[in-house]
C-alpha atoms as a PDB file:
ATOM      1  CA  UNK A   1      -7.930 -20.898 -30.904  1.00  0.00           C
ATOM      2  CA  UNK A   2      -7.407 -20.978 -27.106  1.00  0.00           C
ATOM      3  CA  UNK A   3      -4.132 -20.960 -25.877  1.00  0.00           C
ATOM      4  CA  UNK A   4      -2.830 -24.413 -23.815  1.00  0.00           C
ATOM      5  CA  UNK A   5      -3.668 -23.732 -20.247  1.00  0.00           C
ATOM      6  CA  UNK A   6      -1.412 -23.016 -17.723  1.00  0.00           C
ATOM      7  CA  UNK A   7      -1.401 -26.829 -15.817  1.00  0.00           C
ATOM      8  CA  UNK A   8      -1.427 -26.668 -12.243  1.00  0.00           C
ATOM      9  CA  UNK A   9      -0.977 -29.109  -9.361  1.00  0.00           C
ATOM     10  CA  UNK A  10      -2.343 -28.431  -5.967  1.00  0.00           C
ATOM     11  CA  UNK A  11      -0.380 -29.428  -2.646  1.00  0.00           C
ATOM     12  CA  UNK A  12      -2.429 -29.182   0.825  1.00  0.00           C
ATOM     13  CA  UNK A  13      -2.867 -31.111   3.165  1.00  0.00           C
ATOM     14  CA  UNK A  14      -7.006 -29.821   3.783  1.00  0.00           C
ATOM     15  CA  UNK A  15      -9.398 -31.052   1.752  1.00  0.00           C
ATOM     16  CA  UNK A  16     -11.588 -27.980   1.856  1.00  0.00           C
ATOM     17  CA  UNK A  17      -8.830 -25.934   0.882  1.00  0.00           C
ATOM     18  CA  UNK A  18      -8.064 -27.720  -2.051  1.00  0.00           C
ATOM     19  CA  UNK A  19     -11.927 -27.556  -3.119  1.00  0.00           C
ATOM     20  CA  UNK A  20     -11.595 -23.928  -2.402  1.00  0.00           C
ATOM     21  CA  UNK A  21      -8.553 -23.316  -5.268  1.00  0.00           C
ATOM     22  CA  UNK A  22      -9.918 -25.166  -7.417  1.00  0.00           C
ATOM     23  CA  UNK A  23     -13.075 -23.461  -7.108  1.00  0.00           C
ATOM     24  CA  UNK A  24     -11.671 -20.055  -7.670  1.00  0.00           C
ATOM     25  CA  UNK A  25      -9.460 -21.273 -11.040  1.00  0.00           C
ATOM     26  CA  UNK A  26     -12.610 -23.554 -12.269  1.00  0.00           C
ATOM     27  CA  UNK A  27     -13.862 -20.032 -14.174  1.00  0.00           C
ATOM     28  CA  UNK A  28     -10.205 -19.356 -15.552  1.00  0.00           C
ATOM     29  CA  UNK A  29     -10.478 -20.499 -19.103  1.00  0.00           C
ATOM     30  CA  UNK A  30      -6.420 -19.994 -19.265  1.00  0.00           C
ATOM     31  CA  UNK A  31      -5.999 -22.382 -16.393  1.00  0.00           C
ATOM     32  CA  UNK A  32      -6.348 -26.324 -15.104  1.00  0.00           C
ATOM     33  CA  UNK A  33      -5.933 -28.303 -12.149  1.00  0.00           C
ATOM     34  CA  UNK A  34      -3.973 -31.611 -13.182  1.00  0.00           C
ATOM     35  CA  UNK A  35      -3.711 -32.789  -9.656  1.00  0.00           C
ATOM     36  CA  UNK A  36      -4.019 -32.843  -6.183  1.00  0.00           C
ATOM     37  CA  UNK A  37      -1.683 -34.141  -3.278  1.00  0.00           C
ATOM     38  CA  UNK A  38      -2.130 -33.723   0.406  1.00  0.00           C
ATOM     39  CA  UNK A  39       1.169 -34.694   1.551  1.00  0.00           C
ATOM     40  CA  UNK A  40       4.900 -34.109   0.216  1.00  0.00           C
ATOM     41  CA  UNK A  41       6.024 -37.835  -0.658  1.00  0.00           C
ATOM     42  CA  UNK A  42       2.826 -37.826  -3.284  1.00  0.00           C
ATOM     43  CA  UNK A  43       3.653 -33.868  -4.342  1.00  0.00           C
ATOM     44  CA  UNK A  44       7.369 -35.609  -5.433  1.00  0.00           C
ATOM     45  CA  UNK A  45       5.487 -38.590  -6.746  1.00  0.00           C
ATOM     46  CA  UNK A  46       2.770 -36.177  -9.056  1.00  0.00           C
ATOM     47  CA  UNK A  47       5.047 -33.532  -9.869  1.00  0.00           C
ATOM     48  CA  UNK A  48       7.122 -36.239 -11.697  1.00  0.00           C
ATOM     49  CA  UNK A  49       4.603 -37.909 -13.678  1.00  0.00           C
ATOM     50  CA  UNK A  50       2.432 -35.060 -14.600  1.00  0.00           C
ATOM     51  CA  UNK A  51       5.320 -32.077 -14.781  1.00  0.00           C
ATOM     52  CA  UNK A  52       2.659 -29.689 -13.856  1.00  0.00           C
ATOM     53  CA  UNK A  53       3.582 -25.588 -15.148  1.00  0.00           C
ATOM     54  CA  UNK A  54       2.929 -24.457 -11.224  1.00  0.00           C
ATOM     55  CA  UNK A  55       3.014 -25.879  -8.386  1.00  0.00           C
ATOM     56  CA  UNK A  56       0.743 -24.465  -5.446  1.00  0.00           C
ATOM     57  CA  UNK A  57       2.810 -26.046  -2.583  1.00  0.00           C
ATOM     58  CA  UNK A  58       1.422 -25.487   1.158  1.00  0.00           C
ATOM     59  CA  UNK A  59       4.262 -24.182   3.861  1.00  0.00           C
ATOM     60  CA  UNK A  60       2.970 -26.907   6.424  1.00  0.00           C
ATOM     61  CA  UNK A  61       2.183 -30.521   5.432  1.00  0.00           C
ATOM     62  CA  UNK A  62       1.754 -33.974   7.442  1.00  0.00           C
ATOM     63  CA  UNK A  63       5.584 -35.313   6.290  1.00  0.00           C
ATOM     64  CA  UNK A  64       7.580 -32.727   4.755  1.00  0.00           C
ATOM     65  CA  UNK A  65       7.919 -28.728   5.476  1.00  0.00           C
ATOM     66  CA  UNK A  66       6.515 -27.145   2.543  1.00  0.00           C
ATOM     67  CA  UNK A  67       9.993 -25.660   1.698  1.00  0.00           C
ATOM     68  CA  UNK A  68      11.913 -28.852   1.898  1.00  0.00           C
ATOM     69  CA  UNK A  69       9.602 -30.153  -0.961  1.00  0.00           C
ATOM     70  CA  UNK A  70      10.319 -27.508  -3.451  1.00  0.00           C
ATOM     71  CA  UNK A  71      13.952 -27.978  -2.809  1.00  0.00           C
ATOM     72  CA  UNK A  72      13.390 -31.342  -3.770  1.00  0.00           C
ATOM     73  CA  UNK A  73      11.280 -31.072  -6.503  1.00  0.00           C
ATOM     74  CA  UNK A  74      14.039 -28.169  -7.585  1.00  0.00           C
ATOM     75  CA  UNK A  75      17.070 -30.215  -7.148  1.00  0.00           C
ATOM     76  CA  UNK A  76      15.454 -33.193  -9.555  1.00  0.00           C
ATOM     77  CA  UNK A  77      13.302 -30.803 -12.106  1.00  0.00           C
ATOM     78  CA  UNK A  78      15.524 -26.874 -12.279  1.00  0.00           C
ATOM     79  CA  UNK A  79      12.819 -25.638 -14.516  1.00  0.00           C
ATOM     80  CA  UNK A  80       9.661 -26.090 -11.702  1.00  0.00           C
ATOM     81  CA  UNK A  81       7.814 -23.398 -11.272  1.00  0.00           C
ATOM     82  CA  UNK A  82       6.270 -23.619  -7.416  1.00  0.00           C
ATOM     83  CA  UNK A  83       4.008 -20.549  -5.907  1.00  0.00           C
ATOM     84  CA  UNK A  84       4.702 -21.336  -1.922  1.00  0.00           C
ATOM     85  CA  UNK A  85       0.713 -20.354  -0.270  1.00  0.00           C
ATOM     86  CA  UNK A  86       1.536 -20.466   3.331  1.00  0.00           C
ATOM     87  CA  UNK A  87      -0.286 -18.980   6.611  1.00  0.00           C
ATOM     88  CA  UNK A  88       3.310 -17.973   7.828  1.00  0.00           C
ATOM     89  CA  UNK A  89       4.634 -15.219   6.423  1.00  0.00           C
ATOM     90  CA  UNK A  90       7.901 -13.772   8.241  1.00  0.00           C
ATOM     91  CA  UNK A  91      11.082 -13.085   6.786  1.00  0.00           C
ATOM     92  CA  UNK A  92      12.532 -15.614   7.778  1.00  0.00           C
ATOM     93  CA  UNK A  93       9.956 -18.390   5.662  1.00  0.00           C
ATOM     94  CA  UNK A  94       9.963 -16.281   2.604  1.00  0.00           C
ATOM     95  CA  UNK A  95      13.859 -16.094   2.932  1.00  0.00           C
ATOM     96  CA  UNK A  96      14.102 -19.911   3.188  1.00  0.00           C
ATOM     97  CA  UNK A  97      11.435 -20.286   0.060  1.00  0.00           C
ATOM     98  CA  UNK A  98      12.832 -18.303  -2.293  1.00  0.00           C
ATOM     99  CA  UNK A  99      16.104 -19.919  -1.402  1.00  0.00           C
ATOM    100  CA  UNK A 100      15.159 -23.479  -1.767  1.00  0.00           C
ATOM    101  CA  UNK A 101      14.064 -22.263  -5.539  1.00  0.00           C
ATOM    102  CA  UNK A 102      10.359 -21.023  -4.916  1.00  0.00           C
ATOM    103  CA  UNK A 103       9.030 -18.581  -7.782  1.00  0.00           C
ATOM    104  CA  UNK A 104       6.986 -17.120  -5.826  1.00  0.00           C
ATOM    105  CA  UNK A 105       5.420 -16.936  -2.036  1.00  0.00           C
ATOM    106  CA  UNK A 106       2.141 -15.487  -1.380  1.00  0.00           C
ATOM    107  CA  UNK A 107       0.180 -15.546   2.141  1.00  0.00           C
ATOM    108  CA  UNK A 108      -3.278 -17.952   2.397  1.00  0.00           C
ATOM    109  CA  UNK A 109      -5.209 -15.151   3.532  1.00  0.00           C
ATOM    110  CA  UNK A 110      -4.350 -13.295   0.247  1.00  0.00           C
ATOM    111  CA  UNK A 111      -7.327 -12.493  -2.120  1.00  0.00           C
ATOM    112  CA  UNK A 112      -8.420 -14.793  -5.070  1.00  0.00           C
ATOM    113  CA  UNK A 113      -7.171 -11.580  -7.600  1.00  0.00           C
ATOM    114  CA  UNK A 114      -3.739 -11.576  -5.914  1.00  0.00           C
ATOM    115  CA  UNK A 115      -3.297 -15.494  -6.338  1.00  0.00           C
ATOM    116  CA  UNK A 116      -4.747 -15.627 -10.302  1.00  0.00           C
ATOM    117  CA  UNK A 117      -2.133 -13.233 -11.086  1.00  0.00           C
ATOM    118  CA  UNK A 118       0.405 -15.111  -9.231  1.00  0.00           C
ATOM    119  CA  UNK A 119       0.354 -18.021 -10.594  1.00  0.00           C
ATOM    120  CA  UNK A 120       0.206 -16.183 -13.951  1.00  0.00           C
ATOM    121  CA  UNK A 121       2.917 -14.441 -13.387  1.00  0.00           C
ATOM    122  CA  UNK A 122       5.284 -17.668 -12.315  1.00  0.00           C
ATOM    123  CA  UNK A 123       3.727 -19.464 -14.999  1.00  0.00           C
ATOM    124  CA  UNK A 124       5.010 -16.718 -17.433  1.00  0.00           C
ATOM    125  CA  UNK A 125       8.494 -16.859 -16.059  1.00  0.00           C
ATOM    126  CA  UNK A 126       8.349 -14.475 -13.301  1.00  0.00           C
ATOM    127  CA  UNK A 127       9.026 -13.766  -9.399  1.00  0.00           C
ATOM    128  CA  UNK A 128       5.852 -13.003  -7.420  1.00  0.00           C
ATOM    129  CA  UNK A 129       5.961 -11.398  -3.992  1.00  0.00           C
ATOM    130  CA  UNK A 130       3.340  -9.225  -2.319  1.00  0.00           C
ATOM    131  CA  UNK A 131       4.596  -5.840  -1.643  1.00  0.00           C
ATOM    132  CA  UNK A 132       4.872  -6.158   2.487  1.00  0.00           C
ATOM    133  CA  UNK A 133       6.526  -9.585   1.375  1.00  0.00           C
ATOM    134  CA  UNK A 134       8.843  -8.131  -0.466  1.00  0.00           C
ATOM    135  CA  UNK A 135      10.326  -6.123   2.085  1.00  0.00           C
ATOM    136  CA  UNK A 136      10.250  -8.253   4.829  1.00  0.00           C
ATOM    137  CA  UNK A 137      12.915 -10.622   2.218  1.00  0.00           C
ATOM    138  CA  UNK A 138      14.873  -7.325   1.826  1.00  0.00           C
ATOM    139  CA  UNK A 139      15.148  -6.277   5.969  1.00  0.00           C
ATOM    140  CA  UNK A 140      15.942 -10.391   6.349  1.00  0.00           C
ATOM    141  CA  UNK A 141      18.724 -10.590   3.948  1.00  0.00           C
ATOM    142  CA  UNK A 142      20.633  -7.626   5.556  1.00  0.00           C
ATOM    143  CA  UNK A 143      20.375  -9.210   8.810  1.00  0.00           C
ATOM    144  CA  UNK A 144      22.699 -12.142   9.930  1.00  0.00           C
ATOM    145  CA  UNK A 145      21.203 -15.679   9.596  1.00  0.00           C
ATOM    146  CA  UNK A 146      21.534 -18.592  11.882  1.00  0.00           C
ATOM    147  CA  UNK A 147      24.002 -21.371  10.165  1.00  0.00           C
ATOM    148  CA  UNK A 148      21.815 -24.689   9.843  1.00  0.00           C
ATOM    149  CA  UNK A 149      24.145 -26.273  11.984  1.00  0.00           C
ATOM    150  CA  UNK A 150      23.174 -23.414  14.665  1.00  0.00           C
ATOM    151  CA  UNK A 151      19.286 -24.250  13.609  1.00  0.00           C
ATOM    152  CA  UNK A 152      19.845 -27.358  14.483  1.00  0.00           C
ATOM    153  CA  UNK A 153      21.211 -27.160  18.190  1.00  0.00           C
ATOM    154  CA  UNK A 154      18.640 -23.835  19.110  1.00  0.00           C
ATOM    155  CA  UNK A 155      15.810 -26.524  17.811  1.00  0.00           C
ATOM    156  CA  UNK A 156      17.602 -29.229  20.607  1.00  0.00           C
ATOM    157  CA  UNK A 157      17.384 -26.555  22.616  1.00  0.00           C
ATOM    158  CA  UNK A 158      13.553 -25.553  22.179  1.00  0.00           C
ATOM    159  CA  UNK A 159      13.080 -29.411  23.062  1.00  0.00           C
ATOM    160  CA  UNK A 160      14.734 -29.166  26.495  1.00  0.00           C
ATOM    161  CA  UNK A 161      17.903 -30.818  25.983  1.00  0.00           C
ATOM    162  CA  UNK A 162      21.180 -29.562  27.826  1.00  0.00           C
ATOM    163  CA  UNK A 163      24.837 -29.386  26.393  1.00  0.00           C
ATOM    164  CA  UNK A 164      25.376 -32.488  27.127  1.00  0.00           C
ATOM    165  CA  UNK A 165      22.676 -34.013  25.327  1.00  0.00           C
ATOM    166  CA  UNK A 166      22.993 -31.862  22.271  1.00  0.00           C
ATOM    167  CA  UNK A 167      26.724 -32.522  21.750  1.00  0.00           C
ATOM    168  CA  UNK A 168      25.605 -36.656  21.751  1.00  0.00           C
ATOM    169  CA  UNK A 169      22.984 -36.025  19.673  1.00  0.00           C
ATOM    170  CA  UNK A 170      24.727 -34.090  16.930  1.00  0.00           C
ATOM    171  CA  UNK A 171      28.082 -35.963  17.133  1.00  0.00           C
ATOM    172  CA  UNK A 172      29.987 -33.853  18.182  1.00  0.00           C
ATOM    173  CA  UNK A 173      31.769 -32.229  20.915  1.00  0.00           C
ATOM    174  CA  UNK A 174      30.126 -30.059  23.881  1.00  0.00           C
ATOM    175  CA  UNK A 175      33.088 -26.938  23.782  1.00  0.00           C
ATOM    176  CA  UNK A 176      31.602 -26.633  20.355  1.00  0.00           C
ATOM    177  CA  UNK A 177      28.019 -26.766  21.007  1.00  0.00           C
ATOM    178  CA  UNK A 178      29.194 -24.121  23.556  1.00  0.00           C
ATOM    179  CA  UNK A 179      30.680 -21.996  21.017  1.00  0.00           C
ATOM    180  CA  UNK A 180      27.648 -22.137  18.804  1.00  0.00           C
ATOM    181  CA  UNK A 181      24.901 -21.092  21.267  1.00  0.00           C
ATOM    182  CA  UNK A 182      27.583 -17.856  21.721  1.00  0.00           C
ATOM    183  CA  UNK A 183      26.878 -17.173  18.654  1.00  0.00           C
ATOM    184  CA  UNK A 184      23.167 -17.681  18.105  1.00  0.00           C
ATOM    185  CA  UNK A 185      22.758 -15.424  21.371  1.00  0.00           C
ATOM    186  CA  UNK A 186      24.849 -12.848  19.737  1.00  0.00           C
ATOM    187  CA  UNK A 187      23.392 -13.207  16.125  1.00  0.00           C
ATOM    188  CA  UNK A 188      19.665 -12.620  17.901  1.00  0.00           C
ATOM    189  CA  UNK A 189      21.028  -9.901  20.088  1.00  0.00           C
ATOM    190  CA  UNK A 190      19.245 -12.196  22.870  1.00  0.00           C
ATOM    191  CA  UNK A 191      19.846 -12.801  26.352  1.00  0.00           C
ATOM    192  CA  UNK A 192      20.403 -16.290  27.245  1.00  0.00           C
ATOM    193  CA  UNK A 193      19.434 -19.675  25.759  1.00  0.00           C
ATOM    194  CA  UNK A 194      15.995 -19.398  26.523  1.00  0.00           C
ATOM    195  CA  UNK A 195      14.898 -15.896  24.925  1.00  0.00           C
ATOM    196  CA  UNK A 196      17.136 -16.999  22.051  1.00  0.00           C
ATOM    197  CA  UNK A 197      14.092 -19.625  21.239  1.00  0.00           C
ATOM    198  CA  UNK A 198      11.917 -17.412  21.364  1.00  0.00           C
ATOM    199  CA  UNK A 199      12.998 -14.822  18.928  1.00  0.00           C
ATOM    200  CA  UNK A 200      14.108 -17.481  16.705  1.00  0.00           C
ATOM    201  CA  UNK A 201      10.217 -18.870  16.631  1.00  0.00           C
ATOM    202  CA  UNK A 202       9.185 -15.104  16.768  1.00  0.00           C
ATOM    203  CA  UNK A 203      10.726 -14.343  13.532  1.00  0.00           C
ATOM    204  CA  UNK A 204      10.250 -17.948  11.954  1.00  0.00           C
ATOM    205  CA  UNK A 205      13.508 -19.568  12.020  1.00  0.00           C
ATOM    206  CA  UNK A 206      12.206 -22.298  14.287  1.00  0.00           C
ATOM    207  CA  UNK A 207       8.859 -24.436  13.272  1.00  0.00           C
ATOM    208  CA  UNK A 208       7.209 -26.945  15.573  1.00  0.00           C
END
Protein backbone atom coordinates (compact mmCIF):
# COMPACT_ATOMS: atom_id res chain seq x y z
CA UNK A 1 0.00 0.00 0.00
CA UNK A 2 1.27 3.48 -1.00
CA UNK A 3 1.76 5.86 1.52
CA UNK A 4 -0.73 9.27 1.45
CA UNK A 5 1.15 11.75 -0.60
CA UNK A 6 2.74 14.59 0.59
CA UNK A 7 -0.16 17.46 -0.65
CA UNK A 8 1.25 20.45 -2.03
CA UNK A 9 -0.02 23.89 -3.06
CA UNK A 10 1.80 26.00 -5.52
CA UNK A 11 2.06 29.96 -5.14
CA UNK A 12 3.49 32.00 -8.32
CA UNK A 13 2.50 34.45 -9.88
CA UNK A 14 3.88 32.87 -13.72
CA UNK A 15 1.98 30.56 -15.29
CA UNK A 16 4.87 28.75 -16.92
CA UNK A 17 6.47 28.38 -13.75
CA UNK A 18 3.78 26.78 -12.16
CA UNK A 19 3.51 24.24 -15.25
CA UNK A 20 7.16 23.80 -14.74
CA UNK A 21 6.76 22.40 -10.78
CA UNK A 22 4.26 20.61 -11.44
CA UNK A 23 5.92 19.03 -14.21
CA UNK A 24 8.93 18.01 -12.26
CA UNK A 25 6.63 16.44 -9.11
CA UNK A 26 4.03 14.85 -11.81
CA UNK A 27 6.64 11.57 -11.75
CA UNK A 28 6.83 11.66 -7.79
CA UNK A 29 4.50 8.89 -6.82
CA UNK A 30 4.96 10.25 -2.99
CA UNK A 31 3.75 13.65 -4.03
CA UNK A 32 0.51 15.89 -5.37
CA UNK A 33 -0.30 19.22 -6.40
CA UNK A 34 -3.74 20.22 -4.65
CA UNK A 35 -3.59 23.72 -5.93
CA UNK A 36 -2.43 26.57 -7.56
CA UNK A 37 -2.59 30.43 -6.72
CA UNK A 38 -0.91 33.25 -8.49
CA UNK A 39 -1.37 35.89 -6.05
CA UNK A 40 -1.25 36.08 -2.05
CA UNK A 41 -5.04 37.01 -1.19
CA UNK A 42 -5.99 33.46 -3.10
CA UNK A 43 -2.65 31.61 -1.40
CA UNK A 44 -4.62 32.76 2.18
CA UNK A 45 -7.89 31.84 0.57
CA UNK A 46 -6.48 27.98 -0.70
CA UNK A 47 -4.26 27.35 2.05
CA UNK A 48 -7.42 27.52 4.28
CA UNK A 49 -9.71 25.35 2.52
CA UNK A 50 -7.39 22.75 1.28
CA UNK A 51 -4.63 22.80 4.38
CA UNK A 52 -2.10 21.73 1.92
CA UNK A 53 1.29 19.66 3.81
CA UNK A 54 3.73 22.37 1.85
CA UNK A 55 3.40 25.29 0.64
CA UNK A 56 5.73 26.41 -2.37
CA UNK A 57 5.28 30.21 -1.80
CA UNK A 58 7.11 32.65 -4.44
CA UNK A 59 9.31 35.69 -2.71
CA UNK A 60 7.65 38.24 -5.24
CA UNK A 61 3.91 38.25 -6.06
CA UNK A 62 1.38 40.92 -7.69
CA UNK A 63 -0.23 41.93 -3.93
CA UNK A 64 1.67 40.59 -1.17
CA UNK A 65 5.67 40.04 -0.60
CA UNK A 66 6.10 36.45 -0.54
CA UNK A 67 7.23 36.67 3.16
CA UNK A 68 4.34 38.66 4.40
CA UNK A 69 2.09 35.71 3.22
CA UNK A 70 3.69 33.01 5.19
CA UNK A 71 3.52 35.20 8.20
CA UNK A 72 0.03 35.24 7.60
CA UNK A 73 -0.71 31.96 6.77
CA UNK A 74 1.66 31.22 10.09
CA UNK A 75 -0.06 33.50 12.42
CA UNK A 76 -3.72 31.76 11.47
CA UNK A 77 -2.40 27.92 10.81
CA UNK A 78 1.24 27.40 13.43
CA UNK A 79 1.58 23.99 11.99
CA UNK A 80 2.11 25.25 7.96
CA UNK A 81 4.76 23.98 6.47
CA UNK A 82 5.89 26.71 3.54
CA UNK A 83 9.27 26.07 1.31
CA UNK A 84 9.94 30.01 0.30
CA UNK A 85 11.40 29.47 -3.85
CA UNK A 86 12.57 32.92 -4.50
CA UNK A 87 15.10 34.49 -7.23
CA UNK A 88 16.51 36.66 -4.28
CA UNK A 89 18.61 35.11 -2.16
CA UNK A 90 20.64 37.52 0.32
CA UNK A 91 20.81 37.35 3.87
CA UNK A 92 18.81 39.61 4.48
CA UNK A 93 15.43 37.66 2.57
CA UNK A 94 16.33 34.37 4.04
CA UNK A 95 16.67 36.18 7.49
CA UNK A 96 13.19 37.74 7.10
CA UNK A 97 11.70 34.11 5.82
CA UNK A 98 12.74 32.02 8.27
CA UNK A 99 11.58 34.65 10.70
CA UNK A 100 8.11 35.11 9.50
CA UNK A 101 7.91 31.05 10.12
CA UNK A 102 9.25 29.67 6.66
CA UNK A 103 10.51 25.88 6.88
CA UNK A 104 12.54 26.24 4.46
CA UNK A 105 14.03 28.77 1.59
CA UNK A 106 15.58 27.52 -1.46
CA UNK A 107 16.74 29.74 -4.62
CA UNK A 108 14.54 29.34 -8.20
CA UNK A 109 17.54 28.60 -10.02
CA UNK A 110 18.13 25.55 -7.72
CA UNK A 111 18.01 22.05 -9.42
CA UNK A 112 14.81 19.84 -9.59
CA UNK A 113 16.94 17.15 -7.04
CA UNK A 114 17.57 19.98 -4.56
CA UNK A 115 13.76 21.08 -4.52
CA UNK A 116 12.23 17.15 -4.33
CA UNK A 117 14.22 16.77 -1.32
CA UNK A 118 13.15 20.00 0.03
CA UNK A 119 9.94 19.76 0.12
CA UNK A 120 10.48 16.24 1.52
CA UNK A 121 12.34 17.26 4.01
CA UNK A 122 9.72 20.19 5.33
CA UNK A 123 7.08 17.85 4.70
CA UNK A 124 8.81 15.40 7.18
CA UNK A 125 9.20 18.04 9.81
CA UNK A 126 12.40 19.56 8.94
CA UNK A 127 14.44 22.93 8.14
CA UNK A 128 15.82 23.08 4.59
CA UNK A 129 18.53 25.52 3.58
CA UNK A 130 21.12 25.17 0.83
CA UNK A 131 24.54 25.16 2.17
CA UNK A 132 25.70 28.89 0.79
CA UNK A 133 22.12 29.74 2.27
CA UNK A 134 22.86 28.64 5.29
CA UNK A 135 25.66 30.76 5.93
CA UNK A 136 24.63 33.77 4.52
CA UNK A 137 21.52 33.40 7.64
CA UNK A 138 24.49 32.79 10.02
CA UNK A 139 26.94 36.09 8.81
CA UNK A 140 23.23 38.08 8.84
CA UNK A 141 22.23 37.24 12.28
CA UNK A 142 25.59 38.42 13.80
CA UNK A 143 25.25 41.61 12.10
CA UNK A 144 22.93 44.46 13.39
CA UNK A 145 19.48 44.72 11.68
CA UNK A 146 17.57 47.76 10.71
CA UNK A 147 14.39 48.21 13.26
CA UNK A 148 11.15 48.12 10.94
CA UNK A 149 10.45 51.41 12.03
CA UNK A 150 14.05 52.37 10.49
CA UNK A 151 12.86 50.16 7.24
CA UNK A 152 10.26 52.14 6.99
CA UNK A 153 11.77 55.80 6.84
CA UNK A 154 15.17 54.45 4.58
CA UNK A 155 12.17 53.06 2.14
CA UNK A 156 10.64 57.06 2.34
CA UNK A 157 13.85 57.81 1.72
CA UNK A 158 14.59 55.55 -1.48
CA UNK A 159 11.29 57.37 -2.76
CA UNK A 160 12.74 60.89 -2.54
CA UNK A 161 11.05 62.29 0.32
CA UNK A 162 12.91 64.79 2.77
CA UNK A 163 12.62 65.00 6.69
CA UNK A 164 9.98 66.86 6.48
CA UNK A 165 7.89 64.72 4.51
CA UNK A 166 8.83 61.54 6.26
CA UNK A 167 8.07 62.83 9.78
CA UNK A 168 4.19 63.72 8.21
CA UNK A 169 4.01 60.68 6.70
CA UNK A 170 4.88 58.42 9.61
CA UNK A 171 3.24 60.57 12.34
CA UNK A 172 5.60 61.55 13.96
CA UNK A 173 8.11 64.08 14.75
CA UNK A 174 11.16 65.23 12.40
CA UNK A 175 14.08 65.34 15.56
CA UNK A 176 13.14 61.71 15.56
CA UNK A 177 13.21 60.85 12.02
CA UNK A 178 16.59 62.64 12.47
CA UNK A 179 17.70 60.39 15.09
CA UNK A 180 16.76 57.31 13.15
CA UNK A 181 18.57 57.95 9.83
CA UNK A 182 21.79 58.38 12.54
CA UNK A 183 21.34 55.25 13.17
CA UNK A 184 20.63 53.43 9.93
CA UNK A 185 23.89 55.32 8.60
CA UNK A 186 25.75 53.94 11.48
CA UNK A 187 24.12 50.38 11.49
CA UNK A 188 25.26 50.18 7.49
CA UNK A 189 28.59 51.72 8.25
CA UNK A 190 27.40 54.11 5.24
CA UNK A 191 28.07 57.52 4.37
CA UNK A 192 25.12 59.65 4.07
CA UNK A 193 21.42 59.09 3.30
CA UNK A 194 21.91 58.25 -0.10
CA UNK A 195 24.61 55.29 -0.01
CA UNK A 196 22.59 54.12 2.99
CA UNK A 197 19.81 53.04 0.17
CA UNK A 198 21.90 51.54 -1.56
CA UNK A 199 23.48 49.05 0.71
CA UNK A 200 20.22 48.48 2.22
CA UNK A 201 18.85 47.28 -1.49
CA UNK A 202 22.41 45.75 -1.98
CA UNK A 203 22.00 43.37 0.78
CA UNK A 204 18.07 43.00 0.47
CA UNK A 205 16.61 44.92 3.20
CA UNK A 206 14.84 47.21 0.77
CA UNK A 207 12.44 45.68 -2.18
CA UNK A 208 10.89 47.78 -4.91
Amino acid sequence: MNPTPIRILIVDDHFMVRVGIIGALSQETDMKVVGEARDGMTALQMFADLKPDVTLMDGILPDFHGIEVTRRIIADHPGARILLVSINDTGEDVYRAIEAGAAGYIPKSSEQTELLQAIRDVAAGFRYLPQDLARKLAIRRLTTPLSEREIEVLSLVAKGMGNKEIATSLGIAEGTIKTHLKHIISKLDARDRTSAVTLAQEQGILRF
